[in-house]
N, C-alpha and C. Protein backbone atom coordinates (compact mmCIF):
# COMPACT_ATOMS: atom_id res chain seq x y z
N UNK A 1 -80.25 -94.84 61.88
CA UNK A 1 -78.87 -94.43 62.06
C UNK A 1 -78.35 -93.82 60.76
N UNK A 2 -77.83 -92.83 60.84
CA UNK A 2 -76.88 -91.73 60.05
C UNK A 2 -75.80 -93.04 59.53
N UNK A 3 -76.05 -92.73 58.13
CA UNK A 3 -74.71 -93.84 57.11
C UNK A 3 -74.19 -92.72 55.95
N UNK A 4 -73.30 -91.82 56.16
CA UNK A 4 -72.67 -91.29 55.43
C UNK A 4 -71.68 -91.38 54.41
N UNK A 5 -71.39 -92.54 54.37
CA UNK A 5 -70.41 -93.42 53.87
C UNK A 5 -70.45 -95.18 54.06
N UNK A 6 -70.03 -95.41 53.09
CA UNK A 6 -70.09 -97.19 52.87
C UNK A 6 -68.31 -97.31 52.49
N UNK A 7 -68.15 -98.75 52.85
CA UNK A 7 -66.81 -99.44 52.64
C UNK A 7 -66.76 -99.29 50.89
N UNK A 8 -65.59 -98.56 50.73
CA UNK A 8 -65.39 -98.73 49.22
C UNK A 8 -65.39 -96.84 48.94
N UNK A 9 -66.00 -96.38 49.87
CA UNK A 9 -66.06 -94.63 49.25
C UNK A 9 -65.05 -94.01 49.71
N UNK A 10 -64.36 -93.00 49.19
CA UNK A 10 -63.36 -91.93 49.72
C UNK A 10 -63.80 -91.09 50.14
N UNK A 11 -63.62 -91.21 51.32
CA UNK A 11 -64.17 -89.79 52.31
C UNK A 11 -62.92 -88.90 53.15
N UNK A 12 -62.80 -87.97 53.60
CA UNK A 12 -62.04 -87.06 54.17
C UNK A 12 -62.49 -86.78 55.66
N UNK A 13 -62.16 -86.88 56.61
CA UNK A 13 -62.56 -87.16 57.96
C UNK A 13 -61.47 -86.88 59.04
N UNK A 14 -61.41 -85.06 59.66
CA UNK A 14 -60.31 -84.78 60.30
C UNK A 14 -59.18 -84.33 59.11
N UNK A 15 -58.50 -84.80 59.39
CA UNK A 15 -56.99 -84.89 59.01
C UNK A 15 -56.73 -85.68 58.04
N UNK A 16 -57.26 -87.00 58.05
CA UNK A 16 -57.68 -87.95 56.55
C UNK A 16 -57.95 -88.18 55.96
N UNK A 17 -57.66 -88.94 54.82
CA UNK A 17 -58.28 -88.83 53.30
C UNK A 17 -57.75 -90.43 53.44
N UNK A 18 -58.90 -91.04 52.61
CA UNK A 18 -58.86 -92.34 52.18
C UNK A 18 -59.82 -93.08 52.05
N UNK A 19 -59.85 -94.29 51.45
CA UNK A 19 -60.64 -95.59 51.05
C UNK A 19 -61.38 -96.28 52.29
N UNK A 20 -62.31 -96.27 52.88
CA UNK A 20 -62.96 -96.69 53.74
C UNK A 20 -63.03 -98.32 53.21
N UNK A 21 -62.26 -98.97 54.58
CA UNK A 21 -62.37 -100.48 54.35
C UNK A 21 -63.39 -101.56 54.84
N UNK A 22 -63.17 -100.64 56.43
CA UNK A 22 -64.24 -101.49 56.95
C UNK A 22 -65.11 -100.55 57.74
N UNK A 23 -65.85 -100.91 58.30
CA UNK A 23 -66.83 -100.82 58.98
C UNK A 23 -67.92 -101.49 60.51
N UNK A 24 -67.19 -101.43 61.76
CA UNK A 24 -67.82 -102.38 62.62
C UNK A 24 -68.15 -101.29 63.98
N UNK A 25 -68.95 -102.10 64.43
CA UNK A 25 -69.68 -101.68 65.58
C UNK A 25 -69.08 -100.66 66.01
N UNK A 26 -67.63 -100.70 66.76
CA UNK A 26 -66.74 -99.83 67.38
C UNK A 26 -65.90 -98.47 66.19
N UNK A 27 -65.48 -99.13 65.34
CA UNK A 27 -64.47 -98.20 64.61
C UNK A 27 -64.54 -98.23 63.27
N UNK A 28 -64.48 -97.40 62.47
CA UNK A 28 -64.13 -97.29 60.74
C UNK A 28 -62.64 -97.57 60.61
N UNK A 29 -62.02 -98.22 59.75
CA UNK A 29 -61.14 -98.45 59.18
C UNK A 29 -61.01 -97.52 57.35
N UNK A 30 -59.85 -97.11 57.59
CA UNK A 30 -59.69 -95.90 56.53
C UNK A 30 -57.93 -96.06 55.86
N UNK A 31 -58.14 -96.67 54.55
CA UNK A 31 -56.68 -96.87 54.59
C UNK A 31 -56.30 -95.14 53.18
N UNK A 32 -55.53 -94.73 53.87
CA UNK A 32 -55.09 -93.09 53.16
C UNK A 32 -54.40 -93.67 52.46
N UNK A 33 -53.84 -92.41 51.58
CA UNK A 33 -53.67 -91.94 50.52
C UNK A 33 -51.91 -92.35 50.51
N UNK A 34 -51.21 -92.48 51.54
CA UNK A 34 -50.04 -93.35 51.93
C UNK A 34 -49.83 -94.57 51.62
N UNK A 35 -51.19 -95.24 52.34
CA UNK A 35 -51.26 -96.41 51.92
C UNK A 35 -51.28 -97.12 53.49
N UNK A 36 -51.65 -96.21 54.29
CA UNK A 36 -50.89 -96.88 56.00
C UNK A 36 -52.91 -96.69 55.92
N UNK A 37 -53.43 -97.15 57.15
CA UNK A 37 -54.47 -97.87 57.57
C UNK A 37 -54.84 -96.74 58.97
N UNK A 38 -56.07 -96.01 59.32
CA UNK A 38 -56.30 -95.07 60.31
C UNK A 38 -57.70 -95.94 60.91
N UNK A 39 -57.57 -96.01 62.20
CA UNK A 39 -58.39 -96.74 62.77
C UNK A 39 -59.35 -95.57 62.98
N UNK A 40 -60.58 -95.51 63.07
CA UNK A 40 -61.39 -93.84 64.12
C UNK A 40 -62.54 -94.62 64.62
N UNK A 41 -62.86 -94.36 65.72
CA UNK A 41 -63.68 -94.71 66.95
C UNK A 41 -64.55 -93.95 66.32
N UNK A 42 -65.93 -94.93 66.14
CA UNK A 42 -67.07 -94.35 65.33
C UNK A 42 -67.63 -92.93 66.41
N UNK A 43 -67.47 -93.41 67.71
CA UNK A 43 -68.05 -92.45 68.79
C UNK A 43 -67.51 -90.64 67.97
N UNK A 44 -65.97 -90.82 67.21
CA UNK A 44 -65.48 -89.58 66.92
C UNK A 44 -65.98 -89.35 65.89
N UNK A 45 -66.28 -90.81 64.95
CA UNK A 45 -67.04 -90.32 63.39
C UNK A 45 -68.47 -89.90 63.20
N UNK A 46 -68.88 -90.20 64.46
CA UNK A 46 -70.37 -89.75 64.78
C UNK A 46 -70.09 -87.79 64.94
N UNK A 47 -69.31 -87.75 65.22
CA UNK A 47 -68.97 -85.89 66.08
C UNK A 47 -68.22 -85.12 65.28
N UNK A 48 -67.57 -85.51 63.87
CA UNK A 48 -67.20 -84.87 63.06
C UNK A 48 -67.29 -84.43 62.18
N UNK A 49 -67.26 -83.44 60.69
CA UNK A 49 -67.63 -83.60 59.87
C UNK A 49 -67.04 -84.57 58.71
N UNK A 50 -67.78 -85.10 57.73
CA UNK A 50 -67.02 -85.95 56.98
C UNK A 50 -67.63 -85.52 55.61
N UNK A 51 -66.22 -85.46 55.03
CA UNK A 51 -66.68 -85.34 53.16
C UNK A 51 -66.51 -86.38 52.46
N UNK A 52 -67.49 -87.11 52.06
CA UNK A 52 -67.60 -88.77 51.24
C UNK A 52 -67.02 -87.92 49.32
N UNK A 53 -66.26 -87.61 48.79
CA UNK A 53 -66.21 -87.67 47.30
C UNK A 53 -66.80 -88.82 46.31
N UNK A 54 -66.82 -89.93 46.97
CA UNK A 54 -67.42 -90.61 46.17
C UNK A 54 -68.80 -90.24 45.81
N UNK A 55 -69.50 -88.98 46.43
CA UNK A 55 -70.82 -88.70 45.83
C UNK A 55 -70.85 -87.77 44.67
N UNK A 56 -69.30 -87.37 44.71
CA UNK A 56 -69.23 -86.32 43.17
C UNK A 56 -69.73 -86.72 42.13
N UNK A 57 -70.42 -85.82 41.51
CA UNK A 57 -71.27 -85.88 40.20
C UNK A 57 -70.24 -85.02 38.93
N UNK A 58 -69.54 -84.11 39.60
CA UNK A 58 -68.87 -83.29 38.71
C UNK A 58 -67.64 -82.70 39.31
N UNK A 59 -66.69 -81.94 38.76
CA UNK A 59 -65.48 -81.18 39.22
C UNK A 59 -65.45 -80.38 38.91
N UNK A 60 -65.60 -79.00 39.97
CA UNK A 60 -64.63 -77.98 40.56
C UNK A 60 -63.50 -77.68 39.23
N UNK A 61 -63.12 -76.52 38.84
CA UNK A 61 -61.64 -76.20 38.54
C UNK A 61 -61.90 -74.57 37.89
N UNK A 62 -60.69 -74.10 38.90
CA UNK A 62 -61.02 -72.94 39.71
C UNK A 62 -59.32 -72.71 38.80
N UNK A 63 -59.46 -71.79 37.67
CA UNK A 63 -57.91 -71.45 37.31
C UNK A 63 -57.88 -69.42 37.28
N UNK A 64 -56.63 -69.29 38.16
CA UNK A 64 -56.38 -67.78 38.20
C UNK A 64 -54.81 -67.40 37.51
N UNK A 65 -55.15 -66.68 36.48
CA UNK A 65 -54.27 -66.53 35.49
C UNK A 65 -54.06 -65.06 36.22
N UNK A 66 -52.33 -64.63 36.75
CA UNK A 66 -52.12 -63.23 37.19
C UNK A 66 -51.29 -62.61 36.11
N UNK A 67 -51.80 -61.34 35.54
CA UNK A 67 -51.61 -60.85 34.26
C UNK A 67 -50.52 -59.46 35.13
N UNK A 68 -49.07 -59.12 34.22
CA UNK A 68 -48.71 -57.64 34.46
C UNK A 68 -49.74 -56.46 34.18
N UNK A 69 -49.59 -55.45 34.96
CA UNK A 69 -50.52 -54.47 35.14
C UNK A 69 -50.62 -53.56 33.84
N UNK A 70 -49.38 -53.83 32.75
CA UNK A 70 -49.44 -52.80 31.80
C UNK A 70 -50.28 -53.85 30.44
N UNK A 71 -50.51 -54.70 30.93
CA UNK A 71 -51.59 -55.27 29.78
C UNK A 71 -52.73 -54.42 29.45
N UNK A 72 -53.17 -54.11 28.28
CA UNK A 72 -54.10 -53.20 27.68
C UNK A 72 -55.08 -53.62 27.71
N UNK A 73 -56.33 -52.98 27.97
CA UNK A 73 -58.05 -53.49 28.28
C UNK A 73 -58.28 -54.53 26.83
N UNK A 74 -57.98 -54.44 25.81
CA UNK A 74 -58.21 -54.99 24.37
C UNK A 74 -57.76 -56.14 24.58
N UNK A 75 -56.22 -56.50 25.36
CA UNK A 75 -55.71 -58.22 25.61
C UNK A 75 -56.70 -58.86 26.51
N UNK A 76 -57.42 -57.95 27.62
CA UNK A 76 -57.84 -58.59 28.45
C UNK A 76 -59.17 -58.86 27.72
N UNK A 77 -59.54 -58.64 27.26
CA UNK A 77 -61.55 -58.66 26.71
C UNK A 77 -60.67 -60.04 25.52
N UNK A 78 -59.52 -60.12 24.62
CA UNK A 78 -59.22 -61.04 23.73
C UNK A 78 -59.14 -62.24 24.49
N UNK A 79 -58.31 -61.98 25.61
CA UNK A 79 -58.23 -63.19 26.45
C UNK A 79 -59.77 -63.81 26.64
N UNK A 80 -60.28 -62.73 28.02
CA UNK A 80 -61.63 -63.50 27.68
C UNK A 80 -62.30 -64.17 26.78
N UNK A 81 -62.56 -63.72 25.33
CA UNK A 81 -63.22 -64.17 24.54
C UNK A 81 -63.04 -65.83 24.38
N UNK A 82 -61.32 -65.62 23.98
CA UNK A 82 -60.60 -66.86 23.31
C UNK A 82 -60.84 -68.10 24.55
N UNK A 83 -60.69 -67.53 25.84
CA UNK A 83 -60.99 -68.58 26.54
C UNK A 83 -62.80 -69.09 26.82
N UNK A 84 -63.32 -68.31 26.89
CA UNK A 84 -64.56 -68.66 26.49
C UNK A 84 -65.12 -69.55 25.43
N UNK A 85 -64.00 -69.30 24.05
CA UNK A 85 -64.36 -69.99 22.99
C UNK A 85 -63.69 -71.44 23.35
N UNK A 86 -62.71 -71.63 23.90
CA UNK A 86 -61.90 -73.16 24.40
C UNK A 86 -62.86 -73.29 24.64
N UNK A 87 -63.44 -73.12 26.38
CA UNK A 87 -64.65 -73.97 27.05
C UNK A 87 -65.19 -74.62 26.60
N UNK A 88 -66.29 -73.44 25.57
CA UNK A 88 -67.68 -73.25 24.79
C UNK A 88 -67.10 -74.73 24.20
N UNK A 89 -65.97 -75.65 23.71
CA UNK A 89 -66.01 -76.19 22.16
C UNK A 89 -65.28 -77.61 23.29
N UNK A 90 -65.35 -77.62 24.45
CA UNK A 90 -64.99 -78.48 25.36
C UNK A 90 -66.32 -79.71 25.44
N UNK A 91 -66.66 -80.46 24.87
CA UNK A 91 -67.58 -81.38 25.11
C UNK A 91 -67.53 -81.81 26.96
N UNK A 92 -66.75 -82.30 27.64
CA UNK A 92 -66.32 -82.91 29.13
C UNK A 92 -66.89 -81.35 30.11
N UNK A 93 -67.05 -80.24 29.24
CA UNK A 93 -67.46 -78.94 30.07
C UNK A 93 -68.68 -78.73 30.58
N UNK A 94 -69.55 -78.48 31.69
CA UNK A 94 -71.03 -78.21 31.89
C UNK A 94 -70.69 -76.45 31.34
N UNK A 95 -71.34 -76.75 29.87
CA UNK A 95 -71.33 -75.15 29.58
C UNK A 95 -71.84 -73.72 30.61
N UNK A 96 -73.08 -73.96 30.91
CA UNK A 96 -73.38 -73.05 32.28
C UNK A 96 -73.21 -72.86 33.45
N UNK A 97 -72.17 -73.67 33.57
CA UNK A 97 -71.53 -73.02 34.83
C UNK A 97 -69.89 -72.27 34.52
N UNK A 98 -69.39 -72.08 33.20
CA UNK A 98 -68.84 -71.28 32.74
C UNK A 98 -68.48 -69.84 33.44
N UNK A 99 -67.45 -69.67 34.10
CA UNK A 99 -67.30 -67.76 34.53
C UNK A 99 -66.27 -67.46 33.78
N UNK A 100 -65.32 -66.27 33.40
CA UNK A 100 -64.28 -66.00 32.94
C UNK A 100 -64.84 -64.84 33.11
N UNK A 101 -63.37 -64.04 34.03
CA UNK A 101 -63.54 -62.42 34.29
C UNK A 101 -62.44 -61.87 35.03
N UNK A 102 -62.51 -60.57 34.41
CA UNK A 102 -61.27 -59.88 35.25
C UNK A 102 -61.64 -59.45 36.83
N UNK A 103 -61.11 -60.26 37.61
CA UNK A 103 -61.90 -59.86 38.85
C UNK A 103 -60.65 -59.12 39.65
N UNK A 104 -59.49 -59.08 39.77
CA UNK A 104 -58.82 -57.67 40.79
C UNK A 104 -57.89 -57.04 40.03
N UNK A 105 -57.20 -55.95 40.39
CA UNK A 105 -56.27 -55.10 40.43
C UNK A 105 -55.21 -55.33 42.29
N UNK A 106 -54.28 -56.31 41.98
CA UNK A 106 -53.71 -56.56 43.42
C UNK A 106 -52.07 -55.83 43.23
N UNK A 107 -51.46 -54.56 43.66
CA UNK A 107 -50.24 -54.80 43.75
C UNK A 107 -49.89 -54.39 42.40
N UNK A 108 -48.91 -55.23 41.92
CA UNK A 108 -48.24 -55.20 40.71
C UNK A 108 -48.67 -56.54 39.42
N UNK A 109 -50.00 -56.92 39.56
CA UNK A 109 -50.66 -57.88 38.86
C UNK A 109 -52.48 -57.75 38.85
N UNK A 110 -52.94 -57.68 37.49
CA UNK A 110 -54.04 -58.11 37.45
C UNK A 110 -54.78 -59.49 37.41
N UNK A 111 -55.45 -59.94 38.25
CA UNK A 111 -56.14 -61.45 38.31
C UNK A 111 -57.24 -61.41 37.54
N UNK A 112 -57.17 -62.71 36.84
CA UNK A 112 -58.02 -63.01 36.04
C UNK A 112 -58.39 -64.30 36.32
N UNK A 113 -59.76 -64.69 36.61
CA UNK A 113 -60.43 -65.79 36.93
C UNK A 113 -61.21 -67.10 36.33
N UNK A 114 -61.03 -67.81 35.69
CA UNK A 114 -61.72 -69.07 35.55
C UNK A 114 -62.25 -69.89 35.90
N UNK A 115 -63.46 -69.97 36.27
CA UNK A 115 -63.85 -71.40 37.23
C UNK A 115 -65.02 -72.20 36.39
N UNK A 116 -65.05 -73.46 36.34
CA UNK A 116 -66.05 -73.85 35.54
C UNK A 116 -66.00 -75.66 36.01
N UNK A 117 -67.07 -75.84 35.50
CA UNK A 117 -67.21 -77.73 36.17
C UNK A 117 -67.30 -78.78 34.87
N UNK A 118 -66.35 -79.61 35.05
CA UNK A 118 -66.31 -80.63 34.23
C UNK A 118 -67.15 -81.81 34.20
N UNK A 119 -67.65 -82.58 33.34
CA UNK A 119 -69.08 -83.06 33.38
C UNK A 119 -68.50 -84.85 34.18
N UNK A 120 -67.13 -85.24 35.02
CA UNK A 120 -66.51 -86.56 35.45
C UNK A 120 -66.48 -86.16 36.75
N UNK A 121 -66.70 -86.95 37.22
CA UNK A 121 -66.49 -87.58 38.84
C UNK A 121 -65.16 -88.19 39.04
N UNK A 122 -64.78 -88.92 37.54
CA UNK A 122 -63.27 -89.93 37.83
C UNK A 122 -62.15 -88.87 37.80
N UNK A 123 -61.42 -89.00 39.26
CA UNK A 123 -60.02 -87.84 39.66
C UNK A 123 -59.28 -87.73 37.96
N UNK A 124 -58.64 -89.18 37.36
CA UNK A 124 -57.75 -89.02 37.09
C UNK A 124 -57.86 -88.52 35.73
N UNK A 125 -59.18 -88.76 34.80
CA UNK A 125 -59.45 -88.13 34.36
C UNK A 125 -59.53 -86.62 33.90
N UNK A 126 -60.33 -86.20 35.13
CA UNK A 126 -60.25 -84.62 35.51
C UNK A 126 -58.92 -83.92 35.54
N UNK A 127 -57.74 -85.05 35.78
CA UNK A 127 -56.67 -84.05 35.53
C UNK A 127 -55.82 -84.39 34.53
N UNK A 128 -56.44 -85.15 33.52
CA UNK A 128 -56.22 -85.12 32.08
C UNK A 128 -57.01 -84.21 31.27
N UNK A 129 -58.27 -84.01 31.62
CA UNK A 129 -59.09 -82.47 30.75
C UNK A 129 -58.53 -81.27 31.67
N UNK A 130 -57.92 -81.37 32.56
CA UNK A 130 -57.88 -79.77 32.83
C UNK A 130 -56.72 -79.45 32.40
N UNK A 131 -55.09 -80.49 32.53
CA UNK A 131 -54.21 -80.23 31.31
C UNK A 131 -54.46 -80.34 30.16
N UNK A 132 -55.41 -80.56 29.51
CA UNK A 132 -55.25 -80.79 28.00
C UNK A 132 -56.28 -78.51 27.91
N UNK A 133 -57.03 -78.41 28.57
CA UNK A 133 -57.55 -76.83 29.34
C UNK A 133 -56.15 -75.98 29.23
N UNK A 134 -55.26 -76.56 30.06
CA UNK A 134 -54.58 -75.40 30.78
C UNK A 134 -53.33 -75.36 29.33
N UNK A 135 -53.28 -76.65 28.49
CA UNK A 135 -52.09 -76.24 27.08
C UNK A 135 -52.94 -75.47 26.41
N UNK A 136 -54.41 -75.44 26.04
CA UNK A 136 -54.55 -74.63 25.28
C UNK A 136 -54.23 -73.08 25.56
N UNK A 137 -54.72 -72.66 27.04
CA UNK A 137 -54.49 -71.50 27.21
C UNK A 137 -53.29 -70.69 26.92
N UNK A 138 -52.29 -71.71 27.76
CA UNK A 138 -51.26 -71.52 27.37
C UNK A 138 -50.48 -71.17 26.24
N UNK A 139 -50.92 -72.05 25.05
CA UNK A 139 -51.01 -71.65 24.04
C UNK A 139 -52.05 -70.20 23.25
N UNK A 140 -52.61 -69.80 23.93
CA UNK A 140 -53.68 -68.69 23.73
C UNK A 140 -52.72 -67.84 24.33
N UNK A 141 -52.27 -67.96 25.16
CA UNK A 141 -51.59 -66.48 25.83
C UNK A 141 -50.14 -65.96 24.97
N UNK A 142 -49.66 -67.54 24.53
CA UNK A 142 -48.43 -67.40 23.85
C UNK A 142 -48.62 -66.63 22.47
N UNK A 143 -49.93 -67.33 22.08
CA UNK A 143 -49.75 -66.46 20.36
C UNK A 143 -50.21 -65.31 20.77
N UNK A 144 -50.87 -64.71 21.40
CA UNK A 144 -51.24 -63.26 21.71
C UNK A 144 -50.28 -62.04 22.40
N UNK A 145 -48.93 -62.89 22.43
CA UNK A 145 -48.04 -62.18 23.41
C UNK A 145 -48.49 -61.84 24.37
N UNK A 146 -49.25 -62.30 25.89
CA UNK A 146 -49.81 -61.63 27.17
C UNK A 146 -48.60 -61.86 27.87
N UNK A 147 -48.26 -61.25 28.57
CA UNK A 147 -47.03 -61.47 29.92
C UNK A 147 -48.18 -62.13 31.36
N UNK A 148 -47.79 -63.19 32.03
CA UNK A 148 -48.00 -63.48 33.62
C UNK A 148 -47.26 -62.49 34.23
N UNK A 149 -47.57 -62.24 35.35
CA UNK A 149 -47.07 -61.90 36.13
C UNK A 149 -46.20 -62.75 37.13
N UNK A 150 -45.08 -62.21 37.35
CA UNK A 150 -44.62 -63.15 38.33
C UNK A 150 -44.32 -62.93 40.03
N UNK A 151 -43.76 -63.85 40.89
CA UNK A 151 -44.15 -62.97 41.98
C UNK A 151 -42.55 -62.40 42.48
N UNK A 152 -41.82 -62.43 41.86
CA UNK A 152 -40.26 -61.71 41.92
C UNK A 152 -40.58 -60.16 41.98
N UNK A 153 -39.56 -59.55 43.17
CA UNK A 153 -39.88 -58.46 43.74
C UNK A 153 -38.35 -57.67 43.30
N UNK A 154 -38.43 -56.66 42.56
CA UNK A 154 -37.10 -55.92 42.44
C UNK A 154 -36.77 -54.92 43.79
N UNK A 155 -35.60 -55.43 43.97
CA UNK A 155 -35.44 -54.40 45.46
C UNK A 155 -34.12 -53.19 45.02
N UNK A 156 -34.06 -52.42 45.00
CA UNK A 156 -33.42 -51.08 44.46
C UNK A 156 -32.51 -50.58 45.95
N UNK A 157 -31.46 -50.94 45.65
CA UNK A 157 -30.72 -50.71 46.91
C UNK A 157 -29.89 -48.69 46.31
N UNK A 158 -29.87 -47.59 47.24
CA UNK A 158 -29.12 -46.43 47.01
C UNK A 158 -28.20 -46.45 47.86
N UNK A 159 -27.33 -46.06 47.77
CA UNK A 159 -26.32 -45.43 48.19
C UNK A 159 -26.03 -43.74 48.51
């Protein structure tokens, strides 16, 4: 028999997210992220897909910085660099899985992409290195003067 999960793992199942409590013949017991308790008829947990997180080895973090369009090719290659050099000096970082790149031209903003995996499994962690990530940049964009883009639309009314 298929055991995708044990009492004690966080799995995602349907519509839910939560702490798997129990486990019996008939039904899983799943208490979410509320804190309220979801009964599921194994017959449905047999027929669905389920994502256990407790098997994470590492984290995901996927950051898209949208730049104004009159930024000059020289900010964008500085940007890159400087953020490359954060990563690179990030111990908690799996260095090779590292991306940073200008990937569109959308509209009235250029996107710029970051994605890279942190070497923790523990949530709360992960979102203590990716803010302590996202001040530096922040701070990288500030001393370099870069403008974000924002998503405010000027509407020009004539008469």
């Amino acid at each position: 028999m298929d055991k995708p999960f044990k009492v004690g793992d966080y799995i995602t199942v349907s519509s839910y997210t939560g702490t798997v409590e129990d486990i019996t013949f008939r039904s899983t017991r799943i208490r979410t992220l509320e804190n309220s308790i979801v009964q599921i008829p194994n017959s449905i947990m047999s027929s669905v897909e389920i994502e256990n997180s407790s098997e994470i080895k590492k984290r995901r973090y996927c950051l898209n910085l949208e730049l104004v369009t009159d930024t000059k090719t020289r900010k964008i290659e500085l940007l890159k660099n400087e953020i490359l050099s954060i990563l690179n000096q990030n111990d908690h970082i799996l260095k090779d899985s590292i991306s940073v790149h200008f990937t569109d031209v959308v509209g009235n903003r250029l996107n710029f992409t970051t994605i890279f995996y942190f070497n923790t499994a523990d949530y709360a962690e992960f979102l203590d290195l990716k803010e302590e990530v996202n001040k530096s940049i922040i701070d990288l964009i500030d001393r370099n003067n870069i403008t974000l883009a924002n998503n405010l639309q000027a509407i020009e009314i004539k008469k």
